[in-house]
N, C-alpha and C. Protein backbone atom coordinates (compact mmCIF):
# COMPACT_ATOMS: atom_id res chain seq x y z
N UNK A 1 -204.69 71.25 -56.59
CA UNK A 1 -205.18 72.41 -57.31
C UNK A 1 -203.99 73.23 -57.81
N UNK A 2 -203.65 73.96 -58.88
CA UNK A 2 -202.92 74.60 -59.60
C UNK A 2 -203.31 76.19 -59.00
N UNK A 3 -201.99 76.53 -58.72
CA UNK A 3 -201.37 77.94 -58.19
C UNK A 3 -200.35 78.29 -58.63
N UNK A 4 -200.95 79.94 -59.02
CA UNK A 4 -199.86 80.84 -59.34
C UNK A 4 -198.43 81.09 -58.44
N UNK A 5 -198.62 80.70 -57.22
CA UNK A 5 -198.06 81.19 -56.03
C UNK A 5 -196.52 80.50 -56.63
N UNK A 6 -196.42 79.01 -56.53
CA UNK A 6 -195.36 78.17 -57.31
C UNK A 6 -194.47 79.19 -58.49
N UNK A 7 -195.19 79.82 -59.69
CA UNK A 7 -194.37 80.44 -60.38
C UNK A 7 -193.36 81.92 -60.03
N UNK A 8 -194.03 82.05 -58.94
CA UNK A 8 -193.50 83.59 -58.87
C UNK A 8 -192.72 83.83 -57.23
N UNK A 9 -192.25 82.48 -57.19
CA UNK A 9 -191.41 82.87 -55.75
C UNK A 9 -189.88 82.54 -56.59
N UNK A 10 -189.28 83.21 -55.80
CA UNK A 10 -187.67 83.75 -55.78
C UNK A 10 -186.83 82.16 -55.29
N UNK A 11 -186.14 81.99 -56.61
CA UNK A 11 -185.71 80.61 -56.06
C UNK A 11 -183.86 81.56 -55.35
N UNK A 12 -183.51 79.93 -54.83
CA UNK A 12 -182.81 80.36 -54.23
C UNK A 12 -181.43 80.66 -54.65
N UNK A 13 -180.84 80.17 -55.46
CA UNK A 13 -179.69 80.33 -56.56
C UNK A 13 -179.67 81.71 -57.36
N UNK A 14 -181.08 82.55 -57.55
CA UNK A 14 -181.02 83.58 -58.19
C UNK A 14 -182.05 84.45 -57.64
N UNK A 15 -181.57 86.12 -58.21
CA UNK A 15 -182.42 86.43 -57.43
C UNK A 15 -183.62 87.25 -58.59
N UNK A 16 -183.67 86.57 -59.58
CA UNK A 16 -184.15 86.68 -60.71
C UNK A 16 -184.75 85.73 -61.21
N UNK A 17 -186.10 85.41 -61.34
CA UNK A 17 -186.68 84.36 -62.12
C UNK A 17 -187.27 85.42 -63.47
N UNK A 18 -187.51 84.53 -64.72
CA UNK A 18 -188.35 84.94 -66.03
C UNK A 18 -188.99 84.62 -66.45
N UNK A 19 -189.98 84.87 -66.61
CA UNK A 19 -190.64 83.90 -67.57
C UNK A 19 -191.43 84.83 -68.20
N UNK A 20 -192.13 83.92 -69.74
CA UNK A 20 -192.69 84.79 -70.35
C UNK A 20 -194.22 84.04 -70.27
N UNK A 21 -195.06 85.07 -69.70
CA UNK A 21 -196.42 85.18 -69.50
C UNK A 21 -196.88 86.16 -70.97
N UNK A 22 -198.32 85.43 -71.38
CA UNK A 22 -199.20 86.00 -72.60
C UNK A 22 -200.65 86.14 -72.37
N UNK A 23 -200.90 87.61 -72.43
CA UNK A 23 -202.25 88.20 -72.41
C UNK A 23 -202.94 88.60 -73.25
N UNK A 24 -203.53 87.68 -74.20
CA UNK A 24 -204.06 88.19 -75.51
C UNK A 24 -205.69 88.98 -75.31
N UNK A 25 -205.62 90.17 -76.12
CA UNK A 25 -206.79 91.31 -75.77
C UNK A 25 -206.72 91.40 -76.99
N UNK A 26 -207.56 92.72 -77.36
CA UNK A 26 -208.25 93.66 -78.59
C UNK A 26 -207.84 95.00 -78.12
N UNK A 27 -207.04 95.99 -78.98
CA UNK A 27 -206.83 97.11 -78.87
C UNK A 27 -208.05 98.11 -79.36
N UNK A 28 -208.44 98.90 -78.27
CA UNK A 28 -210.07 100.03 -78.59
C UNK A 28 -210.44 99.62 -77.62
N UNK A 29 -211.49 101.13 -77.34
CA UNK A 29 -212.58 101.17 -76.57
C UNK A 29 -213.72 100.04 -76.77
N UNK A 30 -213.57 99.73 -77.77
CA UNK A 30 -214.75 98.97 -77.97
C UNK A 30 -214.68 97.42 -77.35
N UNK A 31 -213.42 97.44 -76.32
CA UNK A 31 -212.82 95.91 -76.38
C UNK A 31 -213.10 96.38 -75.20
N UNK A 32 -212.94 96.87 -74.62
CA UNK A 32 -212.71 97.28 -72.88
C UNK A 32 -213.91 96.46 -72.25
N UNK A 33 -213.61 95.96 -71.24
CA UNK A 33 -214.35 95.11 -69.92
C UNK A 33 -215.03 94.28 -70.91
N UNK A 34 -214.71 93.69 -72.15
CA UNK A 34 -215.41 92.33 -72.35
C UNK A 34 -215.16 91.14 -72.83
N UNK A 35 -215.36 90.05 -73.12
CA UNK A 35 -214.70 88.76 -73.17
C UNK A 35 -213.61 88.81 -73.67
N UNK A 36 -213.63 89.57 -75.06
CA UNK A 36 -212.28 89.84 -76.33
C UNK A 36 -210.75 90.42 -75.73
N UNK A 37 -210.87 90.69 -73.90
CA UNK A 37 -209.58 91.20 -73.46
C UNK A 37 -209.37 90.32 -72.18
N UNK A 38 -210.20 89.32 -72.16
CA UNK A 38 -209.96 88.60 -70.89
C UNK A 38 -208.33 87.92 -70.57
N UNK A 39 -207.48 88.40 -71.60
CA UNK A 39 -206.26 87.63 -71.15
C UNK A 39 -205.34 89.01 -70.53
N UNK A 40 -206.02 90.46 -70.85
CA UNK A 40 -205.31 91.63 -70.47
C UNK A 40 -206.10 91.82 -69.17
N UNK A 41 -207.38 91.20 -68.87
CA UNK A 41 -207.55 91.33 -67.88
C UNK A 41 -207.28 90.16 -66.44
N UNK A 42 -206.78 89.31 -67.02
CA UNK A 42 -205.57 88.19 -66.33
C UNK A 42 -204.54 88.79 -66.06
N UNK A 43 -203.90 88.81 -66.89
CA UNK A 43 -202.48 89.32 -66.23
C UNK A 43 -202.68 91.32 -65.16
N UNK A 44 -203.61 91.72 -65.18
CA UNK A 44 -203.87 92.96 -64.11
C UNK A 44 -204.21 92.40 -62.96
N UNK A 45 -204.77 91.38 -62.54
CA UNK A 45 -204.87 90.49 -61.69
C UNK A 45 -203.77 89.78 -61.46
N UNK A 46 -203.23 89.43 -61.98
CA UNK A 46 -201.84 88.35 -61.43
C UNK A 46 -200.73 89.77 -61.01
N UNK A 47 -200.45 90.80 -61.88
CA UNK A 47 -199.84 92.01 -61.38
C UNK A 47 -199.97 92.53 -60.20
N UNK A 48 -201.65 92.44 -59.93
CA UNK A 48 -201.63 93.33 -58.59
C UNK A 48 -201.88 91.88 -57.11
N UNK A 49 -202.39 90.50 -57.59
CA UNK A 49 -202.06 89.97 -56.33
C UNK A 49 -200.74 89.74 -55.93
N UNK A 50 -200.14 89.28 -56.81
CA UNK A 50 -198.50 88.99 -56.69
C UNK A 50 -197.56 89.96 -56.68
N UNK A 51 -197.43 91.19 -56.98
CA UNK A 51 -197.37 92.39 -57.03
C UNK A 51 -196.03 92.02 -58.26
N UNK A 52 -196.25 91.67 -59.30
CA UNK A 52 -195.07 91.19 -60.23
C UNK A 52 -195.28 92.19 -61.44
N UNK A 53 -193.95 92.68 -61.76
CA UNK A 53 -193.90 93.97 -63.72
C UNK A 53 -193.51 93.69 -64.26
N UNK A 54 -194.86 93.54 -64.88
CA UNK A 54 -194.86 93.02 -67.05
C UNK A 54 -194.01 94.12 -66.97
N UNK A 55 -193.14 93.43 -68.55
CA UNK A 55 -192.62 94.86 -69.45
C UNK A 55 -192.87 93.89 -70.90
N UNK A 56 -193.05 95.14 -71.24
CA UNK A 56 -194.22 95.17 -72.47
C UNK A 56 -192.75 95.08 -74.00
N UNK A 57 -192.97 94.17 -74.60
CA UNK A 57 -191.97 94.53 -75.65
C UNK A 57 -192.46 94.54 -77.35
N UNK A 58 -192.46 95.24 -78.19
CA UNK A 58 -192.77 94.89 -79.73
C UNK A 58 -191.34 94.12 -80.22
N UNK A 59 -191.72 92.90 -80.64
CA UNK A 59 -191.23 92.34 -81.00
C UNK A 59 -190.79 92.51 -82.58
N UNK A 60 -192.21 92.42 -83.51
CA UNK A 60 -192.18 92.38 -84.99
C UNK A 60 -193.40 93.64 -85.23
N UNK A 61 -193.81 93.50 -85.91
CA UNK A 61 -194.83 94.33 -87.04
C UNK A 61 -195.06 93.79 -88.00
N UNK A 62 -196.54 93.50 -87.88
CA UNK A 62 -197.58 92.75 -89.09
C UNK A 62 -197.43 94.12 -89.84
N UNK A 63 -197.78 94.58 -91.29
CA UNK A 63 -197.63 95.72 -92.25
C UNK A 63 -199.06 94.84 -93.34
């Protein structure tokens, strides 16, 4: 069976692992608690069992 547990332990050479995790949602009220944010509501779950901090970055801008 596939576990998170594997990605988020501290190897031993560093005391820093990275990786980039993606939580795709809908920005608004109107998105909140339903299917359209289920990947923002993944990663609040993986945050608080593993106790691991996103940092949030803007990369580009669609215009």
């Amino acid at each position: 069976m596939f576990s998170l547990t594997q990605f988020f332990k501290r190897s031993k050479s560093s005391d820093m692992n990275k990786f980039l995790i993606v939580g795709l949602g809908n920005i608004g009220i109107d998105y909140v608690m339903t299917r359209h944010n289920i990947g923002f509501e993944i990663l609040d779950q993986i945050s608080e069992n593993y106790e691991v901090k996103f940092e949030s970055r803007k990369v580009w801008r669609y215009n």
